[in-house]
Protein backbone atom coordinates (compact mmCIF):
# COMPACT_ATOMS: atom_id res chain seq x y z
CA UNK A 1 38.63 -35.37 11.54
CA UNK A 2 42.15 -35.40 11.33
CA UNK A 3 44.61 -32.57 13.05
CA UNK A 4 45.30 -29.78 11.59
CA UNK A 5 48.74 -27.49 11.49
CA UNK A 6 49.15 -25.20 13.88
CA UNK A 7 49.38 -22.40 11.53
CA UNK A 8 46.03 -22.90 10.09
CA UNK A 9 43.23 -20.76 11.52
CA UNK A 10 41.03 -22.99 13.67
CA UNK A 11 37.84 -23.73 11.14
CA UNK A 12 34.28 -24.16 12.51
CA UNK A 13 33.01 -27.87 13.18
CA UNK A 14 29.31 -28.99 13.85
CA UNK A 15 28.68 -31.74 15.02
CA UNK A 16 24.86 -32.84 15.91
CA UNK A 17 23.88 -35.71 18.31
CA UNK A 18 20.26 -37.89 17.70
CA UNK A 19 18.53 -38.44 20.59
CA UNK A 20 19.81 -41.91 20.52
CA UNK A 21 23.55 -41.30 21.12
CA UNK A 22 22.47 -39.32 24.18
CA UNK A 23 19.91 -42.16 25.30
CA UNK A 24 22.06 -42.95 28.60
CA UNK A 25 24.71 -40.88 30.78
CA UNK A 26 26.80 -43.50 29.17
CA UNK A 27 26.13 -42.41 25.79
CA UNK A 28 26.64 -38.58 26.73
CA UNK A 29 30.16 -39.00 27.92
CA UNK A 30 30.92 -40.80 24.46
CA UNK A 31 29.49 -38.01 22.60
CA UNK A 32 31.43 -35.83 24.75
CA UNK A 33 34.53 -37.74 24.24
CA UNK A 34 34.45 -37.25 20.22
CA UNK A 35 33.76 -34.06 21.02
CA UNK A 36 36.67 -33.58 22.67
CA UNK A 37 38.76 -35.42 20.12
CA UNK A 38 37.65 -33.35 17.76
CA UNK A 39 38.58 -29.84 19.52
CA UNK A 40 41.93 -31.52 20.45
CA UNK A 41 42.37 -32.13 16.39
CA UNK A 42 42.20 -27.94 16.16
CA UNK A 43 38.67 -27.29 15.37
CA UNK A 44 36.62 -24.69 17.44
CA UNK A 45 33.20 -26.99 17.86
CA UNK A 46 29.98 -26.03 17.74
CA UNK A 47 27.70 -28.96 19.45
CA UNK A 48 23.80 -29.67 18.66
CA UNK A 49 21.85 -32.09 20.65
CA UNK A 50 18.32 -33.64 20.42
CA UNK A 51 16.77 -34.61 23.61
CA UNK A 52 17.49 -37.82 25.58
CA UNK A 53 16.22 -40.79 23.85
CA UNK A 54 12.34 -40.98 24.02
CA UNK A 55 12.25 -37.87 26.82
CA UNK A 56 9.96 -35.83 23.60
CA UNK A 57 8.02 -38.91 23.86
CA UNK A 58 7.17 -39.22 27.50
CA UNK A 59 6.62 -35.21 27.47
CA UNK A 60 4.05 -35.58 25.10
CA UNK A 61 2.31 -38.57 27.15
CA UNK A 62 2.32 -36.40 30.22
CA UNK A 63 1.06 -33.54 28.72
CA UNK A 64 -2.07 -36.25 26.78
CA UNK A 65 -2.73 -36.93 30.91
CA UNK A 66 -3.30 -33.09 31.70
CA UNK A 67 -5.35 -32.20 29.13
CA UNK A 68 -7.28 -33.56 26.18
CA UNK A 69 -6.07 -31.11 23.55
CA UNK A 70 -2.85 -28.45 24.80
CA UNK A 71 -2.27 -25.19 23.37
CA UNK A 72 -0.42 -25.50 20.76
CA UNK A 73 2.33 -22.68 22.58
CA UNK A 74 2.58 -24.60 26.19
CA UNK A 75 2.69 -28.12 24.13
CA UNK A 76 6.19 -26.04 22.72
CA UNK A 77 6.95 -24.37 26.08
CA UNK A 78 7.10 -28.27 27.24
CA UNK A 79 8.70 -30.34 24.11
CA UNK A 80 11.63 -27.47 24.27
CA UNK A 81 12.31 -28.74 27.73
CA UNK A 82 13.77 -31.97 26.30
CA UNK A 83 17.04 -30.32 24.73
CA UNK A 84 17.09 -27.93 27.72
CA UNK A 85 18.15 -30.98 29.64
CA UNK A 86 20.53 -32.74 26.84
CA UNK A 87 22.08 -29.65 26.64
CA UNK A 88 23.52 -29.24 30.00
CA UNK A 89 24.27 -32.16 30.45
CA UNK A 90 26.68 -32.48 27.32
CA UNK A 91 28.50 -29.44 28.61
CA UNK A 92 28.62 -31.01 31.71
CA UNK A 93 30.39 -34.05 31.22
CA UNK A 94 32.76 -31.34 28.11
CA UNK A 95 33.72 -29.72 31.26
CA UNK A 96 34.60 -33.39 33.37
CA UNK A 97 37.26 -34.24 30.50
CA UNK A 98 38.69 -30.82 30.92
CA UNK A 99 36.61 -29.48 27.67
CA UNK A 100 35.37 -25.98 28.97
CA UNK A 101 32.05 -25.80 27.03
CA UNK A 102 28.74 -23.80 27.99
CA UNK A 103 25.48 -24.77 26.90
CA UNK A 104 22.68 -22.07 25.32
CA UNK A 105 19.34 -22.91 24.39
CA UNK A 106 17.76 -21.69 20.87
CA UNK A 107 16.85 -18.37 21.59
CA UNK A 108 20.39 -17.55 23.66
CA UNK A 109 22.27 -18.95 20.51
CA UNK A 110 20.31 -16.24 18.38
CA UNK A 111 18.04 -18.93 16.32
CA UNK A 112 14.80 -16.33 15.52
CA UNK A 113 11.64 -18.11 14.16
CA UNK A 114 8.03 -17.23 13.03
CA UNK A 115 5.12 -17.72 15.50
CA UNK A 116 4.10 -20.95 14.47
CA UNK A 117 3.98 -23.13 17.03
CA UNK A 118 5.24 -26.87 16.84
CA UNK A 119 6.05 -26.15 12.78
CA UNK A 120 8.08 -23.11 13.66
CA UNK A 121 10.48 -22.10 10.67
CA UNK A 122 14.00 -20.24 10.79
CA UNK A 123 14.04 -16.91 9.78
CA UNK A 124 16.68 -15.38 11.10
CA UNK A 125 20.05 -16.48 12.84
CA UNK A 126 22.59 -14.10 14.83
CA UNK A 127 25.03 -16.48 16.64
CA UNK A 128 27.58 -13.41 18.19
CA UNK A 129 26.98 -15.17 21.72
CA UNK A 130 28.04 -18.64 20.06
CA UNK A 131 31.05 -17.05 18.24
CA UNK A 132 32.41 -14.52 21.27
CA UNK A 133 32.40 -18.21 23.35
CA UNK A 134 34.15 -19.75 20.80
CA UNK A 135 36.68 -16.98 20.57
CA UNK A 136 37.40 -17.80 24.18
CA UNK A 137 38.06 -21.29 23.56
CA UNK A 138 35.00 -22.95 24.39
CA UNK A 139 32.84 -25.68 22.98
CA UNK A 140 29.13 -24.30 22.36
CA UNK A 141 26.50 -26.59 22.57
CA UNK A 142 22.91 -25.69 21.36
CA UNK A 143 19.65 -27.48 21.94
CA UNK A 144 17.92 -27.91 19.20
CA UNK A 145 14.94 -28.38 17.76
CA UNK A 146 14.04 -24.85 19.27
CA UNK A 147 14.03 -21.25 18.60
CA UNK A 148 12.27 -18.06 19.90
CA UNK A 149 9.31 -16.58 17.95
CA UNK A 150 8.09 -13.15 16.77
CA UNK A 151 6.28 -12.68 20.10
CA UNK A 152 9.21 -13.70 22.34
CA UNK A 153 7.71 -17.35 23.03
CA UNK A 154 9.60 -20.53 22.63
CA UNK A 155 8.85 -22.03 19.22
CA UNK A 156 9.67 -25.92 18.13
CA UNK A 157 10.80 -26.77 14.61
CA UNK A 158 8.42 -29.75 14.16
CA UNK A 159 9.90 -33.36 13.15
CA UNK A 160 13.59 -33.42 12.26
CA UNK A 161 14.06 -29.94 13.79
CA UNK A 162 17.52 -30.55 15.29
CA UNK A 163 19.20 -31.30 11.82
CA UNK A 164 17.68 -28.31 10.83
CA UNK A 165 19.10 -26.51 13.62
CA UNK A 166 22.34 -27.61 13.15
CA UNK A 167 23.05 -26.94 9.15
CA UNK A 168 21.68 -23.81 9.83
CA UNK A 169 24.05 -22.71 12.30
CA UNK A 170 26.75 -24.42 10.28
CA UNK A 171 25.71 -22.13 7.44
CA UNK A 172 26.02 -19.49 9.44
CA UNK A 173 29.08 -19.83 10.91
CA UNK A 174 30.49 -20.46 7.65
CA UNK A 175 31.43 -23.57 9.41
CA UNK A 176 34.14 -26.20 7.61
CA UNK A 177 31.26 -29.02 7.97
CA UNK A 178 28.28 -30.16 9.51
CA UNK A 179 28.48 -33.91 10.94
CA UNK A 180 25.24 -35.45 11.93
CA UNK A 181 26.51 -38.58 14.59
CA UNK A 182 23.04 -40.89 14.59
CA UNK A 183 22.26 -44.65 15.44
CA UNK A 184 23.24 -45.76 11.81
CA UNK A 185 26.61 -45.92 10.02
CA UNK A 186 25.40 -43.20 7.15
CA UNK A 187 22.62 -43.50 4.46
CA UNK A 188 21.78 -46.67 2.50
CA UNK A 189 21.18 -47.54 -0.64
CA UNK A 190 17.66 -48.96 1.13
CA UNK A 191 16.45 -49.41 4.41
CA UNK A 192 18.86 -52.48 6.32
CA UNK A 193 15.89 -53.67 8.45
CA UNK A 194 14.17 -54.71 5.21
CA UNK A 195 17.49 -55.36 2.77
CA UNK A 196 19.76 -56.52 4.69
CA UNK A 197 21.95 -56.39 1.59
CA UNK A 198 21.54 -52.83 1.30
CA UNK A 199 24.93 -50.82 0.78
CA UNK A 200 26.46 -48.06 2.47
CA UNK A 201 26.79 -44.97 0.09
CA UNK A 202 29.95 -43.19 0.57
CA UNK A 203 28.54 -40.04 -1.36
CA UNK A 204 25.48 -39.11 -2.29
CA UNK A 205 24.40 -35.84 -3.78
CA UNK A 206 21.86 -33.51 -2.09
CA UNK A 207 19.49 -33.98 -4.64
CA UNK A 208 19.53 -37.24 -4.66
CA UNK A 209 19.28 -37.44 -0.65
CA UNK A 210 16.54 -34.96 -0.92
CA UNK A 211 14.35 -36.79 -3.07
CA UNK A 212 15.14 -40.03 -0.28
CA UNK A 213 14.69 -37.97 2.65
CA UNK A 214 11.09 -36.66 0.67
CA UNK A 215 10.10 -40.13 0.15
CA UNK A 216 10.82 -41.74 3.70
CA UNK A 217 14.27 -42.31 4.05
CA UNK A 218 14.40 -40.88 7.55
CA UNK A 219 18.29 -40.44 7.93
CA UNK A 220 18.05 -36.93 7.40
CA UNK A 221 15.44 -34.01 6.81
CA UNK A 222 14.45 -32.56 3.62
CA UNK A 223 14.55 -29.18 5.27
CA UNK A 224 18.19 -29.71 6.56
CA UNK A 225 19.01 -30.84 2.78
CA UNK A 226 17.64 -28.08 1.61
CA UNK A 227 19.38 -25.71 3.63
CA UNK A 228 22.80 -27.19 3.29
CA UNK A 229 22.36 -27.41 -0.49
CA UNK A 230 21.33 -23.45 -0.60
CA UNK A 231 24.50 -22.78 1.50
CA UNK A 232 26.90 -25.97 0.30
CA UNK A 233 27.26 -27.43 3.20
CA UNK A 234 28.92 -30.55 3.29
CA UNK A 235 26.77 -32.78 5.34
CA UNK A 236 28.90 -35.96 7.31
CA UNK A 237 26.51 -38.33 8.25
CA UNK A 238 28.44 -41.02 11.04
CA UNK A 239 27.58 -43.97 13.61
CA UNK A 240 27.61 -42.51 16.78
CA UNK A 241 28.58 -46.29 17.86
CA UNK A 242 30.88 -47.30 15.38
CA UNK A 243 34.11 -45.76 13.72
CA UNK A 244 33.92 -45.43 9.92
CA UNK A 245 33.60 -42.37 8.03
CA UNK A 246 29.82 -42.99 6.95
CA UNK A 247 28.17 -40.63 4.45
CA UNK A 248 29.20 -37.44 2.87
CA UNK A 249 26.35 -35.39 1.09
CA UNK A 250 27.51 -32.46 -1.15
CA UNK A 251 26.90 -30.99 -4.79
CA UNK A 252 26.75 -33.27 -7.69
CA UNK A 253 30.12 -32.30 -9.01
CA UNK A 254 31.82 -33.58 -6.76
CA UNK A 255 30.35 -37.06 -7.36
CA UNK A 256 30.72 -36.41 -11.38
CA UNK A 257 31.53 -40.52 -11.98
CA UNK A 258 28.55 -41.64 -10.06
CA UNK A 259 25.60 -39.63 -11.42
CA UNK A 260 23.23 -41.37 -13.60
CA UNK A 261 23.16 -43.98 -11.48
CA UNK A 262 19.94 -45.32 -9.23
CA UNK A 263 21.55 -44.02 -6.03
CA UNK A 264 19.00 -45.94 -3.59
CA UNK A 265 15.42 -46.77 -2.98
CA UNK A 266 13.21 -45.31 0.10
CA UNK A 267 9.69 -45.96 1.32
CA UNK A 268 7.35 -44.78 3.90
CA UNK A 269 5.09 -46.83 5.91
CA UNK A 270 2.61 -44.57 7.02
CA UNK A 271 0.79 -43.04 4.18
CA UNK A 272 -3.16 -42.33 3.34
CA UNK A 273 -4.58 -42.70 0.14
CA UNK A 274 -7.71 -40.27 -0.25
CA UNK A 275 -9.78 -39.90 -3.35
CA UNK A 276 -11.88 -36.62 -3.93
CA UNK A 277 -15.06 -37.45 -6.45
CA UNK A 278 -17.16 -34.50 -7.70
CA UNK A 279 -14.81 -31.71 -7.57
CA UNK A 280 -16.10 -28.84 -9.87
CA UNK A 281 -13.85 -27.20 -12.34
CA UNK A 282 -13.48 -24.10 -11.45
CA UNK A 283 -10.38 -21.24 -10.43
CA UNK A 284 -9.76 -21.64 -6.99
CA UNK A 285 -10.67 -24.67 -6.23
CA UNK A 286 -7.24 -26.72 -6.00
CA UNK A 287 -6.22 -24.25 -3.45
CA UNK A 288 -9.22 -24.56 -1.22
CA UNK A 289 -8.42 -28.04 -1.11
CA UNK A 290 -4.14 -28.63 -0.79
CA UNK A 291 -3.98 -25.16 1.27
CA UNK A 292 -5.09 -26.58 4.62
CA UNK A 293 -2.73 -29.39 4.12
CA UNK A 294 0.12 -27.42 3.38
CA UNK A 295 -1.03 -25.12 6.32
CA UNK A 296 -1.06 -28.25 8.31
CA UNK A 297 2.55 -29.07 6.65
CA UNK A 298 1.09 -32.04 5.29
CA UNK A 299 2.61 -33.13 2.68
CA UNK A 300 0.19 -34.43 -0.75
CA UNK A 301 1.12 -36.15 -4.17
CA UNK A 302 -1.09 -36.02 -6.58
């Protein structure tokens, strides 16, 4: 981001950090210095972070050692711990480059939920806390991937729940743009592990990424698509590793020259094929089948 005049208002930045580019103390005082850059360039930042590499991972093997099958509520009580400690942490080393920053966790930074547990969805968002700290000059950073539910527990947001957090707050805020740093140097026109000839898009609609993110491209989340699409949010999508401006996601117009094009191919690995024989023909009966899997937000094409 480049600096602004000083008699511009100072706009609203996001920026999210993967669980990758906070793998290492290392890693977090990087993050932190782009952070830093970027408030020094005359944007009041908003910061989201995942948890620490594969800490979600090693919470869920300790909690598999405990007990066979955890509530669904503790198993979120636990998982929300991850960002809890990301969190700090970022605002820690914020504060070490002369940054002053505080960190709040979902429910502090006003991110309300349903009651489902480990699938949680947003449905409500008041971020005064986050804006009277940014009115006093300092960096907010949010854990995400967490909210508070109906019943005052700690909810999760399932699989890519940290994007979501973040475009939602950006949308809220009203926020300039929403920059997603990640281990990658934006989206491809296929996966580079398996093409290695595969091109990096400079802009790609949010249609277009939607339909990639739906079909295993696993850059971004459909739900954070979706979300910045409803509220056109321009979505930056960078290396947290390497400079280069990556990929911008936005509306179709302003891409006019390259629609009608095959923007990029995506494919998911894990996938079941299941065949149901005898099914009568009756009202009723396609929802008696597809509503437990969309209960179970599993997604089926038919």
């Amino acid at each position: 981001m480049s600096a602004l005049p000083e008699t511009v208002a100072r706009p609203i930045l996001v920026q999210k950090f993967g669980g990758s580019s906070l793998g290492t103390p290392g890693r977090i005082k990087r993050a932190a210095r782009r952070v830093a850059a970027s408030q020094g360039a005359g944007y009041d930042v908003v910061v989201v972070v995942s948890a620490m590499g594969d800490s979600t991972d090693r919470l869920l093997s300790l909690a598999s050692r405990v007990a066979k099958d955890p509530a669904a509520r503790e198993l979120d009580q636990l998982l929300s711990t991850g960002e809890g400690v990301s969190a700090p942490l970022m605002s820690m080393a914020l504060n070490e480059l002369g940054v002053p920053a505080v960190s709040l966790l979902g429910f502090q930074a006003g991110i309300q939920t349903d009651r489902r547990h480990a699938r949680a969805r947003i449905v409500g968002l008041t971020p005064a806390r986050i804006e009277r700290e940014l009115a006093d000059g300092r960096v907010v950073v949010v854990a995400g991937f967490q909210g508070m539910g109906t019943e005052m527990d700690v909810t999760t947001l399932g699989r890519g729940g940290s994007d979501t957090t973040a475009v939602a707050l950006a949308a809220a805020l009203k926020a300039q743009a929403c920059e997603i740093f990640t281990d990658v140097r934006g989206i491809y026109t296929a996966d580079p592990r398996f093409v290695p000839s595969a091109r990096l898009l400079t802009r790609i609609a949010y249609p277009e990424m939607l339909e990639l993110a739906s079909s295993g491209a696993r850059v971004m989340h459909p739900r954070a698509v979706e979300i910045a699409e409803a509220y056109t949010m321009e979505l930056h999508v960078r290396s947290s590793f390497h400079a280069g401006p990556g990929t911008i996601i936005c509306s179709e117009e302003a891409i006019m020259e390259d629609r009608n094009r095959v923007r990029g191919i995506a494919h998911e690995e894990h996938v079941a094929r299941l065949s149901v024989v005898g099914v009568p023909d009756r009202p009723g009966i396609a929802a008696a089948i597809f509503a437990p899997l969309a209960d179970a937000d599993i997604a089926a094409d038919v």
